[in-house]
N, C-alpha and C. Protein backbone atom coordinates (compact mmCIF):
# COMPACT_ATOMS: atom_id res chain seq x y z
N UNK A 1 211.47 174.89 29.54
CA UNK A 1 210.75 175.71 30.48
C UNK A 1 209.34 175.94 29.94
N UNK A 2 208.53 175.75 30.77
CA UNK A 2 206.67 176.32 30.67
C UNK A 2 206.65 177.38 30.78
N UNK A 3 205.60 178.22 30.30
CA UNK A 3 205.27 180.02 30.73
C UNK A 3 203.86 179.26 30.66
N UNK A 4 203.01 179.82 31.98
CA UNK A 4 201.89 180.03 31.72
C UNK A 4 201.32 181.64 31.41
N UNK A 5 200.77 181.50 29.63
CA UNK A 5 200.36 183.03 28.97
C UNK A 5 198.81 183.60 29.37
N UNK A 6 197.84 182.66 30.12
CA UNK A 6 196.74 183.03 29.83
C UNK A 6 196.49 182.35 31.17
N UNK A 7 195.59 182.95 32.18
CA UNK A 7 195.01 182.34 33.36
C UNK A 7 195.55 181.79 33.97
N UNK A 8 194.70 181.34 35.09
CA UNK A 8 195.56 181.34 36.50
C UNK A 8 195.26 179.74 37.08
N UNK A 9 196.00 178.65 36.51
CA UNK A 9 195.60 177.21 36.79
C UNK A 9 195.91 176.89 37.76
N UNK A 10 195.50 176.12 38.58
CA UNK A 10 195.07 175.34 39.77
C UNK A 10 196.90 174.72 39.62
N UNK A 11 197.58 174.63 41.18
CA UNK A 11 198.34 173.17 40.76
C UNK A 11 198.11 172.15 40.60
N UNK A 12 197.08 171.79 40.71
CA UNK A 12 196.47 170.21 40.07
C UNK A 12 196.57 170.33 38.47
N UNK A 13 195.69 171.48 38.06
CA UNK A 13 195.86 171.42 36.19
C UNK A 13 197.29 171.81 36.11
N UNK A 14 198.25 172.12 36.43
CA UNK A 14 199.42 172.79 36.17
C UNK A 14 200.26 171.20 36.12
N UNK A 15 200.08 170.44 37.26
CA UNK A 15 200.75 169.09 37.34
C UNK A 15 200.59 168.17 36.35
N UNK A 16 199.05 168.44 35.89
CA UNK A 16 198.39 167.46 34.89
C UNK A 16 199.27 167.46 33.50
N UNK A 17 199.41 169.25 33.00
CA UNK A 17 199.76 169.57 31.46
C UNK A 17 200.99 168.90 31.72
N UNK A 18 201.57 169.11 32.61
CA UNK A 18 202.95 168.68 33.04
C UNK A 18 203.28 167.51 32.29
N UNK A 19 202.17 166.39 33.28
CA UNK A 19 202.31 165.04 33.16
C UNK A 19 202.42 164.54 31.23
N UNK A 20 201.14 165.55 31.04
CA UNK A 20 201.09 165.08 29.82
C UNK A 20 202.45 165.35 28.51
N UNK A 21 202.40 166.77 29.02
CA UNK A 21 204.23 166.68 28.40
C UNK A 21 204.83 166.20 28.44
N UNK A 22 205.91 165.80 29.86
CA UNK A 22 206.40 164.78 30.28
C UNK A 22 206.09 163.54 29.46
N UNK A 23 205.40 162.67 29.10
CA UNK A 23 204.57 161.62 28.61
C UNK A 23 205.11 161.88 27.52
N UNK A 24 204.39 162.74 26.59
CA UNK A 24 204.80 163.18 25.09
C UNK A 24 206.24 163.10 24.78
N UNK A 25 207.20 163.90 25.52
CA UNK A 25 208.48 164.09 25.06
C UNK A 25 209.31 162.60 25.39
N UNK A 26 208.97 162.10 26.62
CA UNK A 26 209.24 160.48 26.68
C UNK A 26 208.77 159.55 25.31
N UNK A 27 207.99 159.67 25.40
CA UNK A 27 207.41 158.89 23.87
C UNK A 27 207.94 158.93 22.48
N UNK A 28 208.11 160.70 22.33
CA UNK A 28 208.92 160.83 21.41
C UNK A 28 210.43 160.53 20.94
N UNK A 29 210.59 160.33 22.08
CA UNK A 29 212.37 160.09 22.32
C UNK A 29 212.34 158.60 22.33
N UNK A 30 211.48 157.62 22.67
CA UNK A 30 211.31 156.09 22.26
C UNK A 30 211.53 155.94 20.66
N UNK A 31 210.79 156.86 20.50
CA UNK A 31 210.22 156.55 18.80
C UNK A 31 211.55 156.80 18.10
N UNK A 32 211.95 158.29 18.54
CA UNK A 32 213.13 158.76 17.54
C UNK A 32 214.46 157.93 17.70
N UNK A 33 214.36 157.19 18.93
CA UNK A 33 215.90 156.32 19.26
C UNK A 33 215.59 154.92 18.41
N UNK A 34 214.72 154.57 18.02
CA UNK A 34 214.23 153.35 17.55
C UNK A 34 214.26 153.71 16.13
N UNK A 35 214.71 152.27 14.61
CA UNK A 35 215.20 152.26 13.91
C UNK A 35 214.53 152.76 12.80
N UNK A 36 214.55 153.73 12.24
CA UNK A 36 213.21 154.23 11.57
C UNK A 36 213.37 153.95 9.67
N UNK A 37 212.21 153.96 9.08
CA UNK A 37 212.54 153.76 8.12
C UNK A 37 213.36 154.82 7.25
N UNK A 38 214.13 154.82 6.08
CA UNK A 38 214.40 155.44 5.55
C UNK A 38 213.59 155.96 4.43
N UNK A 39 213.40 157.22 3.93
CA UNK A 39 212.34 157.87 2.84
C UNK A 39 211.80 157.06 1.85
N UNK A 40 213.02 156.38 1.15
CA UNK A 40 212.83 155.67 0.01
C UNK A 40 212.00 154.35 0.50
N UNK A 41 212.33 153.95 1.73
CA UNK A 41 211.17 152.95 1.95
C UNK A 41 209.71 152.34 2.31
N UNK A 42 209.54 153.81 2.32
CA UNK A 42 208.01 154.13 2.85
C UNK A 42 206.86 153.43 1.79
N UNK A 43 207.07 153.34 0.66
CA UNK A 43 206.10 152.88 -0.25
C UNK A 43 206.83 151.74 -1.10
N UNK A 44 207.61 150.88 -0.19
CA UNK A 44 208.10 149.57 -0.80
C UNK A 44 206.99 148.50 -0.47
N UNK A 45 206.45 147.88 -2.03
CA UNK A 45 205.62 147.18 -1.81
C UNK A 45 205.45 145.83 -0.69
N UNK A 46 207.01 145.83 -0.39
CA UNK A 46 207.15 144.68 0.66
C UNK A 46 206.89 144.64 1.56
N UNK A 47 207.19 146.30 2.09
CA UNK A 47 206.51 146.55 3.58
C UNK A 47 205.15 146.41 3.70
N UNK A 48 204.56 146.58 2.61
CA UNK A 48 202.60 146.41 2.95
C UNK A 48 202.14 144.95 3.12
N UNK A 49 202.84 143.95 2.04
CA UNK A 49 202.17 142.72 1.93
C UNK A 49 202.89 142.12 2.78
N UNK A 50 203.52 142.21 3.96
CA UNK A 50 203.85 141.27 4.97
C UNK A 50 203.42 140.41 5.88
N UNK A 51 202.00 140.54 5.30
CA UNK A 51 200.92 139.86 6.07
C UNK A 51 200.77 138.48 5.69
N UNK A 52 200.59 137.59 6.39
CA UNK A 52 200.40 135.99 5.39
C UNK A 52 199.06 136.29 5.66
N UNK A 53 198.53 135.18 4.56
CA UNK A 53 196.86 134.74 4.48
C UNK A 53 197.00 133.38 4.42
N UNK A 54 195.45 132.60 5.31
CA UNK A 54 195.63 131.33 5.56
C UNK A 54 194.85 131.00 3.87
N UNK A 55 195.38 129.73 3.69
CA UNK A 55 195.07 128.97 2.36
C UNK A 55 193.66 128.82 2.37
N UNK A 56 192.72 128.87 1.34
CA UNK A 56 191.56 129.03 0.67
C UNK A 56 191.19 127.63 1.34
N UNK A 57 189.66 127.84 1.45
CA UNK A 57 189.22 126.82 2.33
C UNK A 57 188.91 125.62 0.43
N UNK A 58 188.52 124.14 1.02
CA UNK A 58 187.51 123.08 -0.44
C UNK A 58 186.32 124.42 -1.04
N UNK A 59 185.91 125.17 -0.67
CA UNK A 59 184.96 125.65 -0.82
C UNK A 59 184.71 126.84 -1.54
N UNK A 60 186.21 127.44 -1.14
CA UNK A 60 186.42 128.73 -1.96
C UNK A 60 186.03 129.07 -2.76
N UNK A 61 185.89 128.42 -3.92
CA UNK A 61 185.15 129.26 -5.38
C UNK A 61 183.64 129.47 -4.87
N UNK A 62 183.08 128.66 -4.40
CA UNK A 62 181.82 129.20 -4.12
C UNK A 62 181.39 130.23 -3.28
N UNK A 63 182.22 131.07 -2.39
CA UNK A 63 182.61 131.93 -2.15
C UNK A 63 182.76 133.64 -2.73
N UNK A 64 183.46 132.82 -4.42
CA UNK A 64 183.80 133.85 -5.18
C UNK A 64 182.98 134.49 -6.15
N UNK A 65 181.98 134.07 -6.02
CA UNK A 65 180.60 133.86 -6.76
C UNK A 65 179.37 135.27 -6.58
N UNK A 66 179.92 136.47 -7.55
CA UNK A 66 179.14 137.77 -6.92
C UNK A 66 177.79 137.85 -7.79
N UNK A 67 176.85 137.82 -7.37
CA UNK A 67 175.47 137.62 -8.70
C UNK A 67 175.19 139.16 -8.86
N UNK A 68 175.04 139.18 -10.07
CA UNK A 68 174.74 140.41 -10.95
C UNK A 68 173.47 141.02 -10.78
């Protein structure tokens, strides 16, 4: 249930906060039904580097080359 505590909103803004609640608590309930990690896995190095990188071009070292 809503209480409106302060002023007197339009039903247009009244429909709007609505919507946006509505929205929010849908969203949240996606997220929380979906498989979440467990504590201990939050800072497993595996989860970060899951990214591939494409292979170093003929050229690469020259690339690597920072002048002082």
């Amino acid at each position: 249930m809503i209480k409106v505590v302060r002023g007197n909103p339009t039903p247009e803004e009244l429909a709007a906060a609505l919507a946006v609640v509505q929205a929010r608590a849908a969203a949240t309930a996606v997220v929380s039904s979906g498989a979440a990690l467990p504590a201990e896995d939050w800072s497993d190095p595996a989860r970060i580097a899951r990214r591939t990188y494409r292979a170093p071009g003929p050229r690469a070292w020259a690339r690597t080359y920072w002048p002082a």
